[in-house]
Structures are given as C-alpha cells and as structure tokens.
PDB file of N, CA and C in Angstrom:
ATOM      1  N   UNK A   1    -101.425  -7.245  11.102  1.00  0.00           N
ATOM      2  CA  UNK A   1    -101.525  -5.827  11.348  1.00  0.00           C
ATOM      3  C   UNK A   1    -101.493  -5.578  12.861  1.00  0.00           C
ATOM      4  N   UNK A   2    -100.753  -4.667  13.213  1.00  0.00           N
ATOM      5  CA  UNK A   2    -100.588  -4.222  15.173  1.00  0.00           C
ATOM      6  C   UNK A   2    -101.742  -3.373  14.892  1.00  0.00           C
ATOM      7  N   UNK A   3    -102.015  -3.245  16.450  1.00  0.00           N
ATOM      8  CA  UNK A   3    -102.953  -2.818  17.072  1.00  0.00           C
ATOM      9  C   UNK A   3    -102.002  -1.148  17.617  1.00  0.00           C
ATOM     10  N   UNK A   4    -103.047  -0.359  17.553  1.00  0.00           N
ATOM     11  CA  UNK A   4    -102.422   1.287  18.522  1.00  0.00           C
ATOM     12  C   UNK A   4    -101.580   0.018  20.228  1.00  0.00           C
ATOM     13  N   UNK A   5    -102.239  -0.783  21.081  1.00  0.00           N
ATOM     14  CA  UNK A   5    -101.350  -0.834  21.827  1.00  0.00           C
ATOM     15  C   UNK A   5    -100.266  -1.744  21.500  1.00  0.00           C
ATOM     16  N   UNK A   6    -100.726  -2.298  20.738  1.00  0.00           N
ATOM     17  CA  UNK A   6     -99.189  -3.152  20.519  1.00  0.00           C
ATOM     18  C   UNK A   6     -98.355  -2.607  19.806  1.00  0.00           C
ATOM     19  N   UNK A   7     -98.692  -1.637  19.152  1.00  0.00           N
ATOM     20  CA  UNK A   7     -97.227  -0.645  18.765  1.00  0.00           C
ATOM     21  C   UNK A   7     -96.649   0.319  19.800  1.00  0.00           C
ATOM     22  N   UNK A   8     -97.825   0.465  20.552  1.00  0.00           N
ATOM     23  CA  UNK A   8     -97.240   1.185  21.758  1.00  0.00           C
ATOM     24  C   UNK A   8     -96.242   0.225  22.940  1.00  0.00           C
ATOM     25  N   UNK A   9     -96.735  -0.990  22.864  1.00  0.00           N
ATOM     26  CA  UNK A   9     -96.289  -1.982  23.445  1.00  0.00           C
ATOM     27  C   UNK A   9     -94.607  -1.850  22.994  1.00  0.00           C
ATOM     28  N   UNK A  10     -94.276  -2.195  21.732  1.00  0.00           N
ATOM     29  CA  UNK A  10     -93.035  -2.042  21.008  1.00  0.00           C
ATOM     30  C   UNK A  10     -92.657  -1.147  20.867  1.00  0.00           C
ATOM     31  N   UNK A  11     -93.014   0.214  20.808  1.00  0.00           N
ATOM     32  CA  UNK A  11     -92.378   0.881  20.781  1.00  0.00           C
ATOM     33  C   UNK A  11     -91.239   1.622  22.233  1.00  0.00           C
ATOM     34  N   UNK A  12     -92.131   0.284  23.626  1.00  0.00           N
ATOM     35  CA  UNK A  12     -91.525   0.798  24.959  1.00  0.00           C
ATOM     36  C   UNK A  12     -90.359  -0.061  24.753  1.00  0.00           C
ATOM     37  N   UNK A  13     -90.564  -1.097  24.199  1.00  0.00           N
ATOM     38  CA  UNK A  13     -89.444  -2.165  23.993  1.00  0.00           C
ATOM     39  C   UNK A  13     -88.200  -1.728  23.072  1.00  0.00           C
ATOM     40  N   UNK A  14     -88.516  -0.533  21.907  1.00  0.00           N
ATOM     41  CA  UNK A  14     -87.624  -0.160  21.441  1.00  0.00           C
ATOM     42  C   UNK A  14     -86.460   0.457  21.753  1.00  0.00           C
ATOM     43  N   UNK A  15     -86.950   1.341  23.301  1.00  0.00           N
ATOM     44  CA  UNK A  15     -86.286   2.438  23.770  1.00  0.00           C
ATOM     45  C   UNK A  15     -85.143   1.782  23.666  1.00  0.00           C
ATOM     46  N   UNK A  16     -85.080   0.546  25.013  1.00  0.00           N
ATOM     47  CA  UNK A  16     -83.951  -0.125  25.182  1.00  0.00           C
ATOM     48  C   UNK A  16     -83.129  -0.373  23.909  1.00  0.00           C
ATOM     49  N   UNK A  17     -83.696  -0.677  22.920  1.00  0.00           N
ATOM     50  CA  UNK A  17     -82.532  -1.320  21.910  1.00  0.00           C
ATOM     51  C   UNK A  17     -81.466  -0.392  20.981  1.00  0.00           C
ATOM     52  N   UNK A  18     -80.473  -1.078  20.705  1.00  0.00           N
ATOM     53  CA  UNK A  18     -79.420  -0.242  20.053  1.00  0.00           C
ATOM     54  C   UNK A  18     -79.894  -0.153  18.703  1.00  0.00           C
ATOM     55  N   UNK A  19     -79.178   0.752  17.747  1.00  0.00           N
ATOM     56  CA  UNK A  19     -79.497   0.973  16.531  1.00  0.00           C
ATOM     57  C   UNK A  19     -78.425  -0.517  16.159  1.00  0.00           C
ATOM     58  N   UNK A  20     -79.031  -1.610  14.813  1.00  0.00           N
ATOM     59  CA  UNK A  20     -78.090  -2.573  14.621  1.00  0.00           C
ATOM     60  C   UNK A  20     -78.354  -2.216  13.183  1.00  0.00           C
ATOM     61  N   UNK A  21     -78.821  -1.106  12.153  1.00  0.00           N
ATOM     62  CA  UNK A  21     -79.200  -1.318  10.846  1.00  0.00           C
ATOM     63  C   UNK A  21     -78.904  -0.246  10.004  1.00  0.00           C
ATOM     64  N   UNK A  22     -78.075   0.450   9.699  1.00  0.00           N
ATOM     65  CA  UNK A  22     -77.673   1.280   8.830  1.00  0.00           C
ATOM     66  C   UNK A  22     -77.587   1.307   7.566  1.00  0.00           C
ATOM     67  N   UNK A  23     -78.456   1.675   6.885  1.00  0.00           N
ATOM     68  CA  UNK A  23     -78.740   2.645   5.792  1.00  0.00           C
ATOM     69  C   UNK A  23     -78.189   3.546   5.145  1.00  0.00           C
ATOM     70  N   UNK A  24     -76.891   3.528   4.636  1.00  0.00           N
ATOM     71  CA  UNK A  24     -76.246   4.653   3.699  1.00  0.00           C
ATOM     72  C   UNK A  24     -76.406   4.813   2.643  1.00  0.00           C
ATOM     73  N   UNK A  25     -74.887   5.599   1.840  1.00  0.00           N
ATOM     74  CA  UNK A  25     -75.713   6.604   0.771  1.00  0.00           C
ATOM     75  C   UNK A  25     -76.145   5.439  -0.215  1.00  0.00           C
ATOM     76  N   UNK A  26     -75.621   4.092  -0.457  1.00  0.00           N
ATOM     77  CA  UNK A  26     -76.239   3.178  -1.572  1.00  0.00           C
ATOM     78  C   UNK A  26     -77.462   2.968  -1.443  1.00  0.00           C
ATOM     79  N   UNK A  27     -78.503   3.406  -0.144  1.00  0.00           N
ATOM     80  CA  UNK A  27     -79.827   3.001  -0.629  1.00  0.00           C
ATOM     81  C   UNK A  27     -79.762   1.609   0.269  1.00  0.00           C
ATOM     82  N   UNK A  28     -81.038   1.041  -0.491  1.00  0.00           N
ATOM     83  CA  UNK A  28     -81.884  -0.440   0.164  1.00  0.00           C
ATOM     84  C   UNK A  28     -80.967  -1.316  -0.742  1.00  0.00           C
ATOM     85  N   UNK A  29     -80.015  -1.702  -0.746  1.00  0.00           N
ATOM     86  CA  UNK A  29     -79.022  -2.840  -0.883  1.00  0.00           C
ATOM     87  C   UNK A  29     -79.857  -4.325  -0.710  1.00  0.00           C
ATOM     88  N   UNK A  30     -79.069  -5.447  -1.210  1.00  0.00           N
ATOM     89  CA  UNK A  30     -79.650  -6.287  -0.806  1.00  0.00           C
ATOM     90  C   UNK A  30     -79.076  -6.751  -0.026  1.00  0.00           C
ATOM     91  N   UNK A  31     -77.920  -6.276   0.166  1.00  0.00           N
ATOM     92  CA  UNK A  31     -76.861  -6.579   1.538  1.00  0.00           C
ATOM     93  C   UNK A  31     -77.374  -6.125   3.142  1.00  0.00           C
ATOM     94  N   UNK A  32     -77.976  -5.252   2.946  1.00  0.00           N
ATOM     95  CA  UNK A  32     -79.358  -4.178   3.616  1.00  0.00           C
ATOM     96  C   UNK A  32     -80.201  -5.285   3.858  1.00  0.00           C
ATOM     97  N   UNK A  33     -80.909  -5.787   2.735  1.00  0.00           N
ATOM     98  CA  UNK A  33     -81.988  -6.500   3.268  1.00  0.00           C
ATOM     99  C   UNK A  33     -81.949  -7.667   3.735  1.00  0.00           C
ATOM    100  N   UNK A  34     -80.650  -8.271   3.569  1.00  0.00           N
ATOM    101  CA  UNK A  34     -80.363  -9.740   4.142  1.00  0.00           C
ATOM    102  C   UNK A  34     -80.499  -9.288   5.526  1.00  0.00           C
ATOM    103  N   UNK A  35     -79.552  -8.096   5.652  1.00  0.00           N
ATOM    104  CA  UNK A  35     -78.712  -7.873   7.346  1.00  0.00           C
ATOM    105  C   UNK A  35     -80.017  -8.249   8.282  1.00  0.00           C
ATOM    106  N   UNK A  36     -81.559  -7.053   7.293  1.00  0.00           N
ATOM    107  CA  UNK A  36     -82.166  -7.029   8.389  1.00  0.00           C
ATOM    108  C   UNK A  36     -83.154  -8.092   8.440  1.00  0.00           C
ATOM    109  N   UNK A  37     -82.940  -9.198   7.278  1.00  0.00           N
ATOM    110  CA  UNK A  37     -84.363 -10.009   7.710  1.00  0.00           C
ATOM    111  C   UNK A  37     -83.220 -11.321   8.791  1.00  0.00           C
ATOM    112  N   UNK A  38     -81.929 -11.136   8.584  1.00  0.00           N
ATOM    113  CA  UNK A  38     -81.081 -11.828   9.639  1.00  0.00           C
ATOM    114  C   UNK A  38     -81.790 -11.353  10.731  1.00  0.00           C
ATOM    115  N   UNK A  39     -81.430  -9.915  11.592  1.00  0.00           N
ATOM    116  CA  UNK A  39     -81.600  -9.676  12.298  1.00  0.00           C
ATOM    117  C   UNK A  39     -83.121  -9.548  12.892  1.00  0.00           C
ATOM    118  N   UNK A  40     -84.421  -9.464  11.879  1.00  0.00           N
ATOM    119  CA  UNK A  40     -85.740  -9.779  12.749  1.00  0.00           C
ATOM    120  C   UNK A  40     -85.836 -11.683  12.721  1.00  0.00           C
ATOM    121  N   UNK A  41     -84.918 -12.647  12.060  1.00  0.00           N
ATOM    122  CA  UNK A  41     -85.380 -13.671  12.618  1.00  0.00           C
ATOM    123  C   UNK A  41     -84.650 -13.846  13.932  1.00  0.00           C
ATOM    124  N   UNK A  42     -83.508 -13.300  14.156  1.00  0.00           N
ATOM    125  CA  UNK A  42     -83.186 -13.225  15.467  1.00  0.00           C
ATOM    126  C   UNK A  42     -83.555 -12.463  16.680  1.00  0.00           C
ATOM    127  N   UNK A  43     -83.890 -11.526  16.198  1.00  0.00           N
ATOM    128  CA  UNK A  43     -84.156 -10.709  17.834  1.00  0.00           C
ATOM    129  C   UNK A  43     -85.963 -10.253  17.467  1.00  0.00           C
ATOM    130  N   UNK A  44     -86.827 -10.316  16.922  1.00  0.00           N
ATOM    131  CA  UNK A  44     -87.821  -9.992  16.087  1.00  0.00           C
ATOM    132  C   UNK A  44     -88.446  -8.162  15.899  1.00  0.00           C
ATOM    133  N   UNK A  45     -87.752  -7.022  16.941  1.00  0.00           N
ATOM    134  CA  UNK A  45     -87.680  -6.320  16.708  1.00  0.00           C
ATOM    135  C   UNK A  45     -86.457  -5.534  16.761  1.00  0.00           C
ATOM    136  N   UNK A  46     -85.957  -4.758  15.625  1.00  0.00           N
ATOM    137  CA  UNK A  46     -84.720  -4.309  15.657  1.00  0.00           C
ATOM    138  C   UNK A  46     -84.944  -2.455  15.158  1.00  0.00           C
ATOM    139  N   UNK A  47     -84.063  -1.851  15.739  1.00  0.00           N
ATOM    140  CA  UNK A  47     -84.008  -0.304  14.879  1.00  0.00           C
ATOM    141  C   UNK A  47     -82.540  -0.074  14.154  1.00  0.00           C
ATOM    142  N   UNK A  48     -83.816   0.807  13.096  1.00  0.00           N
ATOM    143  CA  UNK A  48     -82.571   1.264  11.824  1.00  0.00           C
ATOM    144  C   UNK A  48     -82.622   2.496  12.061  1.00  0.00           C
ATOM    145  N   UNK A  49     -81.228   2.863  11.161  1.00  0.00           N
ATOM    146  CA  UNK A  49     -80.560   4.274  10.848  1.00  0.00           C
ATOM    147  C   UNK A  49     -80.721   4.939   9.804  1.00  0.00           C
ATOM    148  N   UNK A  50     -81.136   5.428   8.990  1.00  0.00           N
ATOM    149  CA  UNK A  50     -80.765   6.473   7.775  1.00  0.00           C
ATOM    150  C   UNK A  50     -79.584   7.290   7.776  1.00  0.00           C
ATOM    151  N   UNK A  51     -78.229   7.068   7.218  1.00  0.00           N
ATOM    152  CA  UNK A  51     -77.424   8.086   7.305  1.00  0.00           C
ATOM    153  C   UNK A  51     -77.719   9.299   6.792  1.00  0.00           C
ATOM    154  N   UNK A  52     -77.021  10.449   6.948  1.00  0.00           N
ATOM    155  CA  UNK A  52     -77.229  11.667   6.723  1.00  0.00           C
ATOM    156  C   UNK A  52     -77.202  11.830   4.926  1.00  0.00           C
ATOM    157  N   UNK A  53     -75.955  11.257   4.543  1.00  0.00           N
ATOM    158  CA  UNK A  53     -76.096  11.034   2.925  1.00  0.00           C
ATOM    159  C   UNK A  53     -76.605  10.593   2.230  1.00  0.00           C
ATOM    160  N   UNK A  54     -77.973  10.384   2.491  1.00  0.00           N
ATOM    161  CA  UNK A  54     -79.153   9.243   1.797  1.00  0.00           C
ATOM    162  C   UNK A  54     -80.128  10.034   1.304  1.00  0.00           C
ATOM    163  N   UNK A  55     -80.661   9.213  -0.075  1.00  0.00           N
ATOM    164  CA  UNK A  55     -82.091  10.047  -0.753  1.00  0.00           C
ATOM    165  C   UNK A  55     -83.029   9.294   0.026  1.00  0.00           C
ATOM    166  N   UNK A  56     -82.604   8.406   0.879  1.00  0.00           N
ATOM    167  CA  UNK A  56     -84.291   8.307   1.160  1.00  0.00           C
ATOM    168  C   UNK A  56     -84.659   8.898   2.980  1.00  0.00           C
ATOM    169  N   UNK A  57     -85.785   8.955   3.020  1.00  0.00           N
ATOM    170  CA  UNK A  57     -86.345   9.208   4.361  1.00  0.00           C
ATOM    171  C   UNK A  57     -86.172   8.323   5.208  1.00  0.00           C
ATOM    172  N   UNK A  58     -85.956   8.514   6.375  1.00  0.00           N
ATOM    173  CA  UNK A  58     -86.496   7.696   7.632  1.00  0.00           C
ATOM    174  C   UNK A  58     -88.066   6.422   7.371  1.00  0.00           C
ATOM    175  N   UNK A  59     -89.154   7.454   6.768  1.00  0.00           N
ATOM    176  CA  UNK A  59     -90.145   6.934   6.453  1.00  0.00           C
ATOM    177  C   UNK A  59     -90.107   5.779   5.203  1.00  0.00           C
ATOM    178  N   UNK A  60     -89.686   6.422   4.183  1.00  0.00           N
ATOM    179  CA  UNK A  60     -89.447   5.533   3.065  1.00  0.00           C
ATOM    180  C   UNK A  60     -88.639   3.848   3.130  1.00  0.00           C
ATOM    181  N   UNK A  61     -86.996   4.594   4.050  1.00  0.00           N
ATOM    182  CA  UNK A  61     -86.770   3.122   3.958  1.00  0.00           C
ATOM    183  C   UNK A  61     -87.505   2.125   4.821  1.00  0.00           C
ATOM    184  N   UNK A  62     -87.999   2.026   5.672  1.00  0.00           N
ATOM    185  CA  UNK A  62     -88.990   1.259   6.688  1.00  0.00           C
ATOM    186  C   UNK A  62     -89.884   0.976   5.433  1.00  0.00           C
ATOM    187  N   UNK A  63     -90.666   1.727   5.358  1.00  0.00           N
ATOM    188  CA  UNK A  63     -91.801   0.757   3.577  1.00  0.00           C
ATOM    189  C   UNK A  63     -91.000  -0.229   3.285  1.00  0.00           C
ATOM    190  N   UNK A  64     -89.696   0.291   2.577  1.00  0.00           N
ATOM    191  CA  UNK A  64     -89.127  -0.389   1.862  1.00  0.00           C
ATOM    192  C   UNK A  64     -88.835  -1.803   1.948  1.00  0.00           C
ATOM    193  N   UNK A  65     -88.075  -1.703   3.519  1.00  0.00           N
ATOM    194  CA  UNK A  65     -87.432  -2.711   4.612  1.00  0.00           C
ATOM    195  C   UNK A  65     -88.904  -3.583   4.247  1.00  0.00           C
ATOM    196  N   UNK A  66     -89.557  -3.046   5.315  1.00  0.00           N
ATOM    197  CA  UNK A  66     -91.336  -3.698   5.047  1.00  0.00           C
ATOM    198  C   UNK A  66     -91.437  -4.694   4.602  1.00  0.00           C
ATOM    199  N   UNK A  67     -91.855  -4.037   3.483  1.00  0.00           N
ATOM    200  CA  UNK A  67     -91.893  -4.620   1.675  1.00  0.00           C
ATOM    201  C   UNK A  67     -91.057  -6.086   1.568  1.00  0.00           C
ATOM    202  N   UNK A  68     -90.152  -5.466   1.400  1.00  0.00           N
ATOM    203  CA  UNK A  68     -88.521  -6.748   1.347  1.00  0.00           C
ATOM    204  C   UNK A  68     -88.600  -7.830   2.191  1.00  0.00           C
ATOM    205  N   UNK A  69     -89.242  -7.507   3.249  1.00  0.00           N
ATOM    206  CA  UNK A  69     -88.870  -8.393   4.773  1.00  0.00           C
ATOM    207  C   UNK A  69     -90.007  -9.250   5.007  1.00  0.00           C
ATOM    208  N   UNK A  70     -90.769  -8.723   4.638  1.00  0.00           N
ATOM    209  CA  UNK A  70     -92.276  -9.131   5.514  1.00  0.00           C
ATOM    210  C   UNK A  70     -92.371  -8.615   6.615  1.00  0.00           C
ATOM    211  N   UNK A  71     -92.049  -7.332   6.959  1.00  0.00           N
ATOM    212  CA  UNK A  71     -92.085  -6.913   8.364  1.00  0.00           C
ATOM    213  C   UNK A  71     -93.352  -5.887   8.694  1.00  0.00           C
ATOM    214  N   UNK A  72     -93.486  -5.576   9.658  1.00  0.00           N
ATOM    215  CA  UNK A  72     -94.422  -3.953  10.075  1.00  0.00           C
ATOM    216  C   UNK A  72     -93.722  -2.783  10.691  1.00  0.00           C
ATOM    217  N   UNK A  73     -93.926  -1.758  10.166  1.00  0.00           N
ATOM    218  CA  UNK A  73     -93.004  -0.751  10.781  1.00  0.00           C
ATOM    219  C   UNK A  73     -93.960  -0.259  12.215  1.00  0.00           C
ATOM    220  N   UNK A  74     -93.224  -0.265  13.179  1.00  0.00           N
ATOM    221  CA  UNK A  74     -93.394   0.335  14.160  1.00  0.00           C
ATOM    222  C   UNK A  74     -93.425   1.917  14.239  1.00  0.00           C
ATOM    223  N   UNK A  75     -92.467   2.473  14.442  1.00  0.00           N
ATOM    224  CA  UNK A  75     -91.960   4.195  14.490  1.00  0.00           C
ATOM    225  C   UNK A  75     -90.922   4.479  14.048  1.00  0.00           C
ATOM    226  N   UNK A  76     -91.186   5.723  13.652  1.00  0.00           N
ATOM    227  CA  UNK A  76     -90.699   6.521  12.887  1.00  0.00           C
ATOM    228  C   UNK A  76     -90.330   7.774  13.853  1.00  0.00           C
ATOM    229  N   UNK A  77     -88.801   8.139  14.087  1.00  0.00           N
ATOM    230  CA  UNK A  77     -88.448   9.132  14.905  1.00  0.00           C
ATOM    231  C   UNK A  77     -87.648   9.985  14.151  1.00  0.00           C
ATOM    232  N   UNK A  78     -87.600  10.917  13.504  1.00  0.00           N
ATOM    233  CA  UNK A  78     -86.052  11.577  12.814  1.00  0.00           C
ATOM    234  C   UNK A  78     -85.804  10.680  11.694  1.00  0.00           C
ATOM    235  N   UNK A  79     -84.651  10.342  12.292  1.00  0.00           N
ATOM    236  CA  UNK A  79     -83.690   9.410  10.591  1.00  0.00           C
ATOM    237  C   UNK A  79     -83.940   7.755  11.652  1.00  0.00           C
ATOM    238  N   UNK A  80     -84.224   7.295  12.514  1.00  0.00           N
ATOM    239  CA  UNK A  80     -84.272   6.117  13.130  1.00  0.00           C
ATOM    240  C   UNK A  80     -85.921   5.630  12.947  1.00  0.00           C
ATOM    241  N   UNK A  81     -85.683   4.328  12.746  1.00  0.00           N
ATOM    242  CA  UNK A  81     -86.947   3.818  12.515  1.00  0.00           C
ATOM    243  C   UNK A  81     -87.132   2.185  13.237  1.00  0.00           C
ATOM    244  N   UNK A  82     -87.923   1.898  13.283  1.00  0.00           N
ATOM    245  CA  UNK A  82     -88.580   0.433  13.738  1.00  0.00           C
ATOM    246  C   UNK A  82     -89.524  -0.135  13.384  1.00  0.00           C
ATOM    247  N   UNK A  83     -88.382  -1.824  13.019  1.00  0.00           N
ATOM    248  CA  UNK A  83     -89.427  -2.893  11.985  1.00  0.00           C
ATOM    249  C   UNK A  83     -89.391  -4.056  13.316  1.00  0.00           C
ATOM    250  N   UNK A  84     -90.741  -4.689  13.049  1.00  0.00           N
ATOM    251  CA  UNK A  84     -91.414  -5.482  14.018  1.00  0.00           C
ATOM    252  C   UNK A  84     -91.737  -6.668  12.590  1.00  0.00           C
ATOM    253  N   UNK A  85     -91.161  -8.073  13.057  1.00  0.00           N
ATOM    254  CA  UNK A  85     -91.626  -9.286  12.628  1.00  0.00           C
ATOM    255  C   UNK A  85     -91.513 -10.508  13.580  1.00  0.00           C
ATOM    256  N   UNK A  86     -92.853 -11.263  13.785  1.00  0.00           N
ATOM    257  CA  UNK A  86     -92.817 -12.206  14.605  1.00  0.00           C
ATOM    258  C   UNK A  86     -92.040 -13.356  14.300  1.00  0.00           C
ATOM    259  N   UNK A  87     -91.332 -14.254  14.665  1.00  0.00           N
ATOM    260  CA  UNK A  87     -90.920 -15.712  13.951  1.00  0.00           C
ATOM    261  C   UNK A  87     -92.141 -16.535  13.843  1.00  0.00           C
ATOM    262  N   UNK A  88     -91.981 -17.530  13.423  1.00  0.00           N
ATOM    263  CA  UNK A  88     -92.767 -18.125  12.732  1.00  0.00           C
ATOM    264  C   UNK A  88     -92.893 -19.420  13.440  1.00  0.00           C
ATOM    265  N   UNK A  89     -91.007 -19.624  13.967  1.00  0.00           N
ATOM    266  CA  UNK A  89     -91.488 -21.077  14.945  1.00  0.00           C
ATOM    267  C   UNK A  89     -91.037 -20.576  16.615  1.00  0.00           C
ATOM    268  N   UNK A  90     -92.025 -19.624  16.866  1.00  0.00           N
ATOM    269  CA  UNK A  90     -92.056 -19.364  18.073  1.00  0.00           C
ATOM    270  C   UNK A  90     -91.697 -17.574  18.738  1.00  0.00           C
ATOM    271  N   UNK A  91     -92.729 -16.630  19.276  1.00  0.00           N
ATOM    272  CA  UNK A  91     -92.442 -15.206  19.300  1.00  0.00           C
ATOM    273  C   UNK A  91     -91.921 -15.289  20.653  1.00  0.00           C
ATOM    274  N   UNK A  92     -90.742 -14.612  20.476  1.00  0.00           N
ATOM    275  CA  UNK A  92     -89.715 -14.225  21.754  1.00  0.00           C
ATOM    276  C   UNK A  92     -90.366 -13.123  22.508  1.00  0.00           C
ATOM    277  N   UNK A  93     -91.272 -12.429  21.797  1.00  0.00           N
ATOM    278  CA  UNK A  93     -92.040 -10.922  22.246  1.00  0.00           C
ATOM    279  C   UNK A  93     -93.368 -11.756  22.355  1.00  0.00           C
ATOM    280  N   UNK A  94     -94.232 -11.399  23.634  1.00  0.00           N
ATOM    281  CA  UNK A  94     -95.592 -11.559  24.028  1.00  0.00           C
ATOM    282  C   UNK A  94     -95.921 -10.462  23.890  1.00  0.00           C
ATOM    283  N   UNK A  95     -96.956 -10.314  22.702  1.00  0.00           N
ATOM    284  CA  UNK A  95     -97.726  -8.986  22.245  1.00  0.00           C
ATOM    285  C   UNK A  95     -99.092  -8.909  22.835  1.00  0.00           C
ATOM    286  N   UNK A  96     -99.747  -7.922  23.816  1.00  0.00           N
ATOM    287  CA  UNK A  96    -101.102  -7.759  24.073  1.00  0.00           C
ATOM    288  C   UNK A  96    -101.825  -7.787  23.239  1.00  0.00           C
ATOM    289  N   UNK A  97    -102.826  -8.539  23.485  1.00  0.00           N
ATOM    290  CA  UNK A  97    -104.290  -8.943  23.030  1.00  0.00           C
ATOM    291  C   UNK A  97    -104.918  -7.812  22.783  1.00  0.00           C
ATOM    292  N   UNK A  98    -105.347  -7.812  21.233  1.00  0.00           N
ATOM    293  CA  UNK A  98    -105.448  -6.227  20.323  1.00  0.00           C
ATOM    294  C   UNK A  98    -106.869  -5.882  20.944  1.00  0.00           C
TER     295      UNK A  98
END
C-alpha cells in the first residue's frame, strides 16, 4: 500500500511520462492486460488512456488493470490514469520512506 507521499512522489514522476496504454471500445482485453503487466515489469510506472468510446471510466479501468496486474493505482485525471508496480528483482523507482 503507498503512502499520501509516495503517491505524491509518483505522481511528479508521472508528469514526465507518455501515455503507453490504451483502452478502447473492447474494454479490459486480455491483450490490455498482457500490454500492461509487460509494460510495469519494464518501466514500473506507466499511464493509461480510456478512449472516448468506452463503458468504462477512467476510475474503473485502473481497479480493473489493478486487479489483473497486481498493481496500485496512483491517479486518476479525466480519462488518463496511473498504475504503479514495483519489480520484484530489483525497483528502478526509489520510493520515500512512508
């Protein structure tokens, strides 16, 4: 579980990053969920998209992602969101001491 600063921590780290995770109208795919547990064992925090043609929320798919991934959602902005997972053999991100 993050701490208020270590989400604040990540969430300064988010600014910089590009959106790499899109979400269209099919929903949480499992093509979806490969992409993104690819992409948190590689970079360990990444942001997603909700396209405009989607039943789900900004909020919802992040649970979802979550759920699927083993991840923690960071923030929630509009239709863009951010999932935070550490690796396991070694964190590329130094998170402050909660």
């Amino acid at each position: 579980m993050l701490t208020g600063k270590q989400r604040a921590f990540l969430r300064s780290l988010a600014q910089k990053e590009d959106t790499i995770l899109y979400v269209g109208k099919a929903g949480i795919t499992d093509p979806v969920i490969a992409q993104a547990k690819e992409a948190l064992a590689a970079r360990e925090l990444i942001k997603g998209k909700v396209q405009e043609n989607n039943m789900f929320t900004a909020r919802e798919a992040q649970e979802a992602l979550c759920e699927a991934c083993g991840a923690e959602g960071v923030q929630v902005i509009g239709k863009v969101f951010v999932l935070y997972k550490k690796r396991p053999d070694g964190a590329r991100i130094e998170l402050p001491k909660g």
